[in-house]
Protein backbone atom coordinates (compact mmCIF):
# COMPACT_ATOMS: atom_id res chain seq x y z
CA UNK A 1 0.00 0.00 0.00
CA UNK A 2 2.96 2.41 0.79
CA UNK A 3 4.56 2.07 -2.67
CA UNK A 4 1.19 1.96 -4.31
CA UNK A 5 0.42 5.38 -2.07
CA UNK A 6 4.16 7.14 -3.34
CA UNK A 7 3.50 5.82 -7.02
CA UNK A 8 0.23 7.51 -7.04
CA UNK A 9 1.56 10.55 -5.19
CA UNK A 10 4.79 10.89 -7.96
CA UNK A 11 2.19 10.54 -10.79
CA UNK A 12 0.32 14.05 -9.69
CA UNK A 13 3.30 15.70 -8.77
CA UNK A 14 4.63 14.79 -12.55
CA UNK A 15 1.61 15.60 -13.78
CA UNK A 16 0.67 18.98 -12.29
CA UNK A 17 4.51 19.87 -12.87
CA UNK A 18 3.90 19.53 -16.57
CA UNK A 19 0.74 21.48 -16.76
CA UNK A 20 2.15 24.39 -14.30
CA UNK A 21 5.29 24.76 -16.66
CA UNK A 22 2.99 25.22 -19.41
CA UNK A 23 0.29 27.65 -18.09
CA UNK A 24 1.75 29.20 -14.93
CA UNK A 25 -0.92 28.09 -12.84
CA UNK A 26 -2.76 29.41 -9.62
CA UNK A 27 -5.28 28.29 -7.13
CA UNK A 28 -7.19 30.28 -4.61
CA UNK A 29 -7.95 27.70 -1.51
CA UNK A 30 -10.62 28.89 0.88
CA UNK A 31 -9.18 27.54 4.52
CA UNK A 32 -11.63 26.59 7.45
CA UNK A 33 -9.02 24.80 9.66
CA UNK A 34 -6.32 26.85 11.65
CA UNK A 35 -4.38 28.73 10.52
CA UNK A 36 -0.86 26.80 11.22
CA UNK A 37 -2.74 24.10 9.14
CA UNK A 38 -3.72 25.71 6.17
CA UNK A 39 -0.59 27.60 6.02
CA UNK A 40 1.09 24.43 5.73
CA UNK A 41 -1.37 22.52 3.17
CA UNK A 42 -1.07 26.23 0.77
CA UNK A 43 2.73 25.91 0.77
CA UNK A 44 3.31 22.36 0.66
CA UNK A 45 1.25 23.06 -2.53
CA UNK A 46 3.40 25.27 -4.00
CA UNK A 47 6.45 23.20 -2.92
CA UNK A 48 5.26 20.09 -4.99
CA UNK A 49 3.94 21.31 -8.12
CA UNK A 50 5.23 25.51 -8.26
CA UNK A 51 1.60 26.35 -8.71
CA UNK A 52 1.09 29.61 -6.82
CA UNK A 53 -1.88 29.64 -4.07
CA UNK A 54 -3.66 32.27 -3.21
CA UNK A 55 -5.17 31.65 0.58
CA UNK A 56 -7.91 32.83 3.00
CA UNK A 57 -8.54 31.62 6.14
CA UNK A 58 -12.13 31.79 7.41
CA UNK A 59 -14.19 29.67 9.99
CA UNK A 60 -16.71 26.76 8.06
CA UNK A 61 -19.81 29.57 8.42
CA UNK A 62 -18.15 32.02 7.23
CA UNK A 63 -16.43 30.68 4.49
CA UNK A 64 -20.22 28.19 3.38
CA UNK A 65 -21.49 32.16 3.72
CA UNK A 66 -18.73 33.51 1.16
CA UNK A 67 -18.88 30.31 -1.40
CA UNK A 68 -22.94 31.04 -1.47
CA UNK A 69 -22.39 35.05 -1.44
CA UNK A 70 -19.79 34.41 -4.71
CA UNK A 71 -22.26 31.52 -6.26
CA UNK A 72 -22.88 34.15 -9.41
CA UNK A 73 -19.53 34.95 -10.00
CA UNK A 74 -17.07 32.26 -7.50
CA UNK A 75 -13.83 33.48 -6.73
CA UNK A 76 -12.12 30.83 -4.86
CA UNK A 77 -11.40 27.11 -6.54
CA UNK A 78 -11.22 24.90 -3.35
CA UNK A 79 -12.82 24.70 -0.12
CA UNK A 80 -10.27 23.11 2.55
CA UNK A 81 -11.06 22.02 5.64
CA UNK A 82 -13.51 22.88 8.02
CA UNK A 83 -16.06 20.64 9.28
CA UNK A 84 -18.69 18.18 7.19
CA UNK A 85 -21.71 19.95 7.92
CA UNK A 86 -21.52 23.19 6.05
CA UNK A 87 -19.64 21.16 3.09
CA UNK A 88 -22.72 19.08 2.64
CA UNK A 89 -25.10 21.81 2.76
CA UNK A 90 -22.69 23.50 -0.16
CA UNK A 91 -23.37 20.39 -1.70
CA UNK A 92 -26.76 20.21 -1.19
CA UNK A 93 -27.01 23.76 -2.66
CA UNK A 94 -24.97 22.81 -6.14
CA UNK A 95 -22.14 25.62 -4.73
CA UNK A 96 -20.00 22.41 -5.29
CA UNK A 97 -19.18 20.06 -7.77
CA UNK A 98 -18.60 16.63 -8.05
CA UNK A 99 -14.98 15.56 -8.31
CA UNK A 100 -14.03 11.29 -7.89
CA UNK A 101 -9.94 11.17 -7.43
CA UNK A 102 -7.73 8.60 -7.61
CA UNK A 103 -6.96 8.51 -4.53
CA UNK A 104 -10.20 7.36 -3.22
CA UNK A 105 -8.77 4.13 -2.54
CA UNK A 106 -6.05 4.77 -0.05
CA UNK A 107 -9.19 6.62 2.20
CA UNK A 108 -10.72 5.20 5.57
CA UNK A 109 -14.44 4.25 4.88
CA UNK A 110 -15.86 7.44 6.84
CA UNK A 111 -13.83 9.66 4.47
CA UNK A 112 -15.95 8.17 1.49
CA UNK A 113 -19.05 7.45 3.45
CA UNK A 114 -18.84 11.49 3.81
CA UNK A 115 -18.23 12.12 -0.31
CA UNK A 116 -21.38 9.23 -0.53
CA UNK A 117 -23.77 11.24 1.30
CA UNK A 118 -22.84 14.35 -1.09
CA UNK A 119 -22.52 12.55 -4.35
CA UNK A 120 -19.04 12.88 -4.59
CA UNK A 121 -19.28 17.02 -4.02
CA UNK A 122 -17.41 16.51 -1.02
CA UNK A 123 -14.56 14.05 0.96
CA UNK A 124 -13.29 13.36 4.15
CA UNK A 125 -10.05 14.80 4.82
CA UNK A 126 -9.90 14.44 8.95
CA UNK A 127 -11.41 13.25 11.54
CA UNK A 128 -11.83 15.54 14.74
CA UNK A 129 -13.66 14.29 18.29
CA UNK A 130 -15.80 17.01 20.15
CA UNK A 131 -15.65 17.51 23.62
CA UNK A 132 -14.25 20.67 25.73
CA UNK A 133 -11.39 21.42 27.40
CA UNK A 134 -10.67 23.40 30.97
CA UNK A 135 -7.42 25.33 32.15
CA UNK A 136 -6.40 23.07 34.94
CA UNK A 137 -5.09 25.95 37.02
CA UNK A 138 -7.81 28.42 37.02
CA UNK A 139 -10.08 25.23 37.95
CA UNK A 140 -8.00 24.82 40.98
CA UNK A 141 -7.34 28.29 42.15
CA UNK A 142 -10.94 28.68 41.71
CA UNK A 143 -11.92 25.98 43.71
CA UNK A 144 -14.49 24.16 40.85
CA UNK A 145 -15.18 20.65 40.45
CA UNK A 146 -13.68 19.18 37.08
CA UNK A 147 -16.51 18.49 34.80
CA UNK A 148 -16.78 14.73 33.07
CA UNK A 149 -19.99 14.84 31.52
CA UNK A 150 -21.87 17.35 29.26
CA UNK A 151 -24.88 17.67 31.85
CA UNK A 152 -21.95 19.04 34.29
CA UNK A 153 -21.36 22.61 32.59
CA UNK A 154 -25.04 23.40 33.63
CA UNK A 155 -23.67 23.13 37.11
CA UNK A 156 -24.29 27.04 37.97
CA UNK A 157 -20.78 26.59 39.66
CA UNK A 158 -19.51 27.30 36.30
CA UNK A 159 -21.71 30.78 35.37
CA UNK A 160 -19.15 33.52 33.46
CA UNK A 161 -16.49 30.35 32.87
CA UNK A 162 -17.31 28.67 29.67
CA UNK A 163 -16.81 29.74 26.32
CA UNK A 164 -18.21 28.38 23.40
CA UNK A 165 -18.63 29.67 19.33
CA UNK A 166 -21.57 30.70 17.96
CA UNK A 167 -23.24 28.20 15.77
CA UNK A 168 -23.84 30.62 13.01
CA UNK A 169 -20.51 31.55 12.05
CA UNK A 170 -18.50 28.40 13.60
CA UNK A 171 -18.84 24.66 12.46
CA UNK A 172 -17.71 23.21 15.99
CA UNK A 173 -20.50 25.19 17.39
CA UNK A 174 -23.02 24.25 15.07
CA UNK A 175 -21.43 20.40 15.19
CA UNK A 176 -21.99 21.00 19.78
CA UNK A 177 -25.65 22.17 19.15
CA UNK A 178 -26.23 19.21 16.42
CA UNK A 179 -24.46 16.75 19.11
CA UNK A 180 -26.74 17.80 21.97
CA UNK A 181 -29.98 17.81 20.18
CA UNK A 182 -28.77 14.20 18.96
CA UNK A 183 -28.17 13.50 22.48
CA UNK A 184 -30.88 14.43 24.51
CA UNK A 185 -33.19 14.59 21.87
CA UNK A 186 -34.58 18.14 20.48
CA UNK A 187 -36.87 19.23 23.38
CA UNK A 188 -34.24 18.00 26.22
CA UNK A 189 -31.56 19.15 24.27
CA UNK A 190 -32.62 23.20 23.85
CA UNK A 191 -33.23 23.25 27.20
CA UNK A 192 -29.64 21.68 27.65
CA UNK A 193 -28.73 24.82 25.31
CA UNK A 194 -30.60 27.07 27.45
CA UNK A 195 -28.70 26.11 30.86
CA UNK A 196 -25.67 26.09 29.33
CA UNK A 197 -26.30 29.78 27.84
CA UNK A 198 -26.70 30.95 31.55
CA UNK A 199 -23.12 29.82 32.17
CA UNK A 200 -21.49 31.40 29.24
CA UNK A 201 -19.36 34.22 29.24
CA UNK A 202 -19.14 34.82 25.47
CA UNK A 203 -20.14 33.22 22.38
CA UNK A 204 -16.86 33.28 19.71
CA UNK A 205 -16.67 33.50 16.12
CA UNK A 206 -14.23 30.52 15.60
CA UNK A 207 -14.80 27.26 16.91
CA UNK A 208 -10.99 27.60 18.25
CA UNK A 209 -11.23 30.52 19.93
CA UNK A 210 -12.76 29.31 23.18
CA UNK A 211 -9.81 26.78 23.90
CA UNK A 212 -7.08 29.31 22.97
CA UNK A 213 -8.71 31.52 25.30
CA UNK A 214 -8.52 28.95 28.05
CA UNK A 215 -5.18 28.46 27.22
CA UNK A 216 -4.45 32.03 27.75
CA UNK A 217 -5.73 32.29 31.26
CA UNK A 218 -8.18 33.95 29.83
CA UNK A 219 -11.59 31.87 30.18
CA UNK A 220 -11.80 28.31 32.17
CA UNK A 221 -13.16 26.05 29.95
CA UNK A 222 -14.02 25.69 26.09
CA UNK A 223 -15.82 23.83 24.10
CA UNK A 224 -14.11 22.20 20.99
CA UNK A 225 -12.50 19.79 19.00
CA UNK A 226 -10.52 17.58 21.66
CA UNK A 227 -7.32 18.12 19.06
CA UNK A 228 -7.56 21.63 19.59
CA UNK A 229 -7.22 20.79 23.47
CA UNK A 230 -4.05 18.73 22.62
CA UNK A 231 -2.13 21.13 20.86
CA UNK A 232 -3.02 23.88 23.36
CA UNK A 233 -1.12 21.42 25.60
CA UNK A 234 1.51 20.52 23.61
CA UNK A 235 2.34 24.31 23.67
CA UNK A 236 3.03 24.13 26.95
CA UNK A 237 -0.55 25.45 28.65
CA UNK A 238 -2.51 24.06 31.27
CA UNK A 239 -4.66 22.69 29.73
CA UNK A 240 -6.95 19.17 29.62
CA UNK A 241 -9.87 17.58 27.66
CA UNK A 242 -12.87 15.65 28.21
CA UNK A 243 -15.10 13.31 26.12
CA UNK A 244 -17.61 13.39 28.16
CA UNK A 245 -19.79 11.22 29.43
CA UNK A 246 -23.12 10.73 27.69
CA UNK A 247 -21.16 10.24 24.10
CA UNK A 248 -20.52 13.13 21.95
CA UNK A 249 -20.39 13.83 18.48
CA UNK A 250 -17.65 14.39 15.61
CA UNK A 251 -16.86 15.86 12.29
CA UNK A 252 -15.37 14.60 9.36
CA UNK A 253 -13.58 17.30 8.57
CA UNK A 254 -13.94 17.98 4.49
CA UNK A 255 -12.51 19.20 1.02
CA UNK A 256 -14.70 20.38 -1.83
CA UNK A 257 -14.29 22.00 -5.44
CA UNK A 258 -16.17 25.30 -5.65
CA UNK A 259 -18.95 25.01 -9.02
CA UNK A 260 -17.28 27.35 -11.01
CA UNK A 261 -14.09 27.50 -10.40
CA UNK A 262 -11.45 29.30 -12.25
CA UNK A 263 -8.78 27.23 -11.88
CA UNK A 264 -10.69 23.86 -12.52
CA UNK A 265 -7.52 21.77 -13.24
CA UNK A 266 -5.64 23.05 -10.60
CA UNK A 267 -8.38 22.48 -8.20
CA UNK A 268 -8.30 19.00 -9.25
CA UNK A 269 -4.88 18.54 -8.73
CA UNK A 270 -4.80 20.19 -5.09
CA UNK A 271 -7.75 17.86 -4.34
CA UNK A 272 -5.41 14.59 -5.21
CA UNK A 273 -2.76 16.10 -3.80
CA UNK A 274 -4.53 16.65 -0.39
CA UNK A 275 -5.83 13.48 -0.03
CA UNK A 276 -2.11 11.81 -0.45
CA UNK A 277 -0.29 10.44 2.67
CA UNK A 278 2.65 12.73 1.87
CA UNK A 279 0.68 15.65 2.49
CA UNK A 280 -1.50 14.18 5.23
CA UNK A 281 1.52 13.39 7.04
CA UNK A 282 2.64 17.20 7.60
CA UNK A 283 -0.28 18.03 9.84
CA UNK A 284 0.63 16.75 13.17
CA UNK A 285 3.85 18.34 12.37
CA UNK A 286 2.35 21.77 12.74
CA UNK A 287 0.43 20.65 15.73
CA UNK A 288 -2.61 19.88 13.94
CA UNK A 289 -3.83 16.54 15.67
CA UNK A 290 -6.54 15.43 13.35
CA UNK A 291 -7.11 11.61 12.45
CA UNK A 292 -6.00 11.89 8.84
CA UNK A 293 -8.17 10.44 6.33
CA UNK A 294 -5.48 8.49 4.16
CA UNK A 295 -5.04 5.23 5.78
CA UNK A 296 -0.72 5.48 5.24
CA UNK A 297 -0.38 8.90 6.53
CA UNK A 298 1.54 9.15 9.71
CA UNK A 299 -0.61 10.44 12.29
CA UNK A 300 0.50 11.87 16.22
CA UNK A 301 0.30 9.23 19.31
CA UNK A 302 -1.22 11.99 20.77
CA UNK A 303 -3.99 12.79 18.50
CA UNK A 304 -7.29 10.90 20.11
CA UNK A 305 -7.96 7.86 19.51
CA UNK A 306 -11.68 7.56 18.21
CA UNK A 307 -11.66 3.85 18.99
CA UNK A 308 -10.97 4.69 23.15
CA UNK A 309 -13.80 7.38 22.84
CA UNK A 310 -17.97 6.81 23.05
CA UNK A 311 -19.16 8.31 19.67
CA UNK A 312 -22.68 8.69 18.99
CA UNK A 313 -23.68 7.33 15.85
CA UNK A 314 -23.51 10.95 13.84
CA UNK A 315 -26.09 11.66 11.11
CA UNK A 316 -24.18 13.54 8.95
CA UNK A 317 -26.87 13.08 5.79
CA UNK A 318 -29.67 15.11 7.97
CA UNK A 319 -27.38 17.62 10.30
CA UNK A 320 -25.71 18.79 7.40
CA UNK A 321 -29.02 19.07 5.13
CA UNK A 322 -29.63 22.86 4.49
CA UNK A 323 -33.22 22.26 5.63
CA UNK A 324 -32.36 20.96 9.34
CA UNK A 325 -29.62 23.08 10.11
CA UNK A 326 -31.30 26.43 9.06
CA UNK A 327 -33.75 25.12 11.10
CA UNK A 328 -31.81 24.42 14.05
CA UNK A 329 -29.73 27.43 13.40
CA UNK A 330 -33.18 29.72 13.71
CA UNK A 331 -34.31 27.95 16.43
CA UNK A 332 -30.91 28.29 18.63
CA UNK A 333 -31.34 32.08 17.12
CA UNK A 334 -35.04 32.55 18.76
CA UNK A 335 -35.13 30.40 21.58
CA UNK A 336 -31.74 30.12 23.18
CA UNK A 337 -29.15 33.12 22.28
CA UNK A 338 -32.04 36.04 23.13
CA UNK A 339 -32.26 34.91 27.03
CA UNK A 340 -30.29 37.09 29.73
CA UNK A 341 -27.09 35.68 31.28
């Protein structure tokens, strides 16, 4: 499988070498992961084929918002990253097209169970395990018992010290309220949403904000991807995460070629490129600790292990319908976000 992986991997390389020598390619790659991470995917790009990329880095909401904002006249040629929910509503919406690479076979069944529930208009490129994670020392200096379960952040123990995004603009947000509801049900699970409002401080933008603010000394706990958790601690903060108790969701997080796009053969070739083991590989060296979707690509021991965790049996097809989460969306709007803290 390795040689089969670097055979396949040297074939696009040779390939988009020969195009980009001939037409001086570009790509413009809309980003939805951090930063660190999509810095690294837009110039490993470069580094393999000399194509020049042209990147923005926006949370999943914002950058579904921008892709259906540029639907007339699309600007960007990829969609990286981010997680599966707003990439199947994209899809849903024909902002995407379909694209099958030849790489599909070197991909973990989730990855393609994700590009089967979009007909092929979207793939698994990660896999990311929710959950939240608290700054160990402001838990102790503040005297507060160390939450296990999601029913323990309604503890009122806890009022002014979580932080979570808003499920509008951030994917992990909307992936937390999609979790709950899947939970506790919909009834039980926005009036979960409405306890947990009273304890929060601030509602983010990015779904990574809350855990770097933790990080920082700046909030107590946030709720988030548990790799975002790790490499907070792997910098050196005090940090820890929780999969809590009940079970708790996950995205798959996803790549997808913008209908329209400028730079169709490029996109095509980033796409392959992406889902190679070689490129895969780099993330955890950036401290981006993911599950990678290509079965060979080298992946941190300290990335979470999905197979020690109690996942709930996600239904991506229906929480990432445009439908249900406009729905939920408007509902978390009217119901839960208006209500004093």
């Amino acid at each position: 499988m390795k040689k089969l992986s670097t055979l396949a991997f040297t074939s696009i390389v040779a390939l988009t070498a020969g195009i980009s020598a001939a037409q001086a390619d570009k790509l413009t790659l809309y980003c939805s992961a951090d930063d660190e991470f999509c810095q690294v995917m837009a110039r490993g790009f470069e580094a393999a084929t000399g194509i020049d990329v042209n990147m923005t880095r926006k949370s999943s909401g914002e950058t579904f918002a921008q892709v259906k904002a540029e639907s007339s006249n699309p600007k960007g040629d990829v969609w990286w990253g981010g997680t599966g929910d707003p990439h199947l509503q994209a899809a849903e919406e024909g902002l995407t097209m379909a694209y099958v690479s030849p790489m599909r076979g070197e991909l973990h069944p989730w990855a393609l169970g994700q590009a089967a529930a979009a007909n092929d208009k979207t793939i698994g490129i990660y896999l990311g395990v929710l959950g939240y994670g608290y700054n160990s020392d402001i838990m102790a200096a503040n005297d507060l018992p160390l939450p296990t379960c999601w029913a323990d952040l309604l503890d009122p123990v806890y009022k002014g010290h979580i932080q979570m995004a808003n499920p509008n603009s951030s994917g992990t947000a909307y992936t937390t309220l999609a979790t709950i509801v899947q939970i506790f049900g919909e009834d039980e699970g926005f009036e979960y949403m409405k306890g947990l409002h009273a304890n929060i401080n601030q509602y983010t933008k990015s779904g990574s904000a809350p855990i770097k603010a933790a990080a920082r000394g700046e909030n107590t706990i946030g709720v988030a991807f548990l790799h975002g958790v790790v490499k907070q601690a792997v910098s050196g903060f005090p940090v820890d995460g929780v999969a809590p108790c009940e079970g708790t969701g996950y995205e798959i997080g996803s790549m997808s070629i913008i209908d329209g796009a400028r730079n169709l053969d490029e996109a095509k070739m980033f796409y392959d490129w992406a889902l190679s083991a070689e490129a895969q590989s780099e993330a955890w060296k950036v401290n981006s600790f993911q599950v990678p979707s290509n079965v060979s690509a080298e992946s941190s021991p300290l990335a979470p292990d999905p197979a020690t965790i109690n996942l709930i049996d996600y239904d991506f097809k229906l929480y990432g319908s445009s439908a249900e989460r406009k729905r939920l969306l408007q509902k978390w709007d009217e119901d839960v976000s208006v209500l004093p803290q």
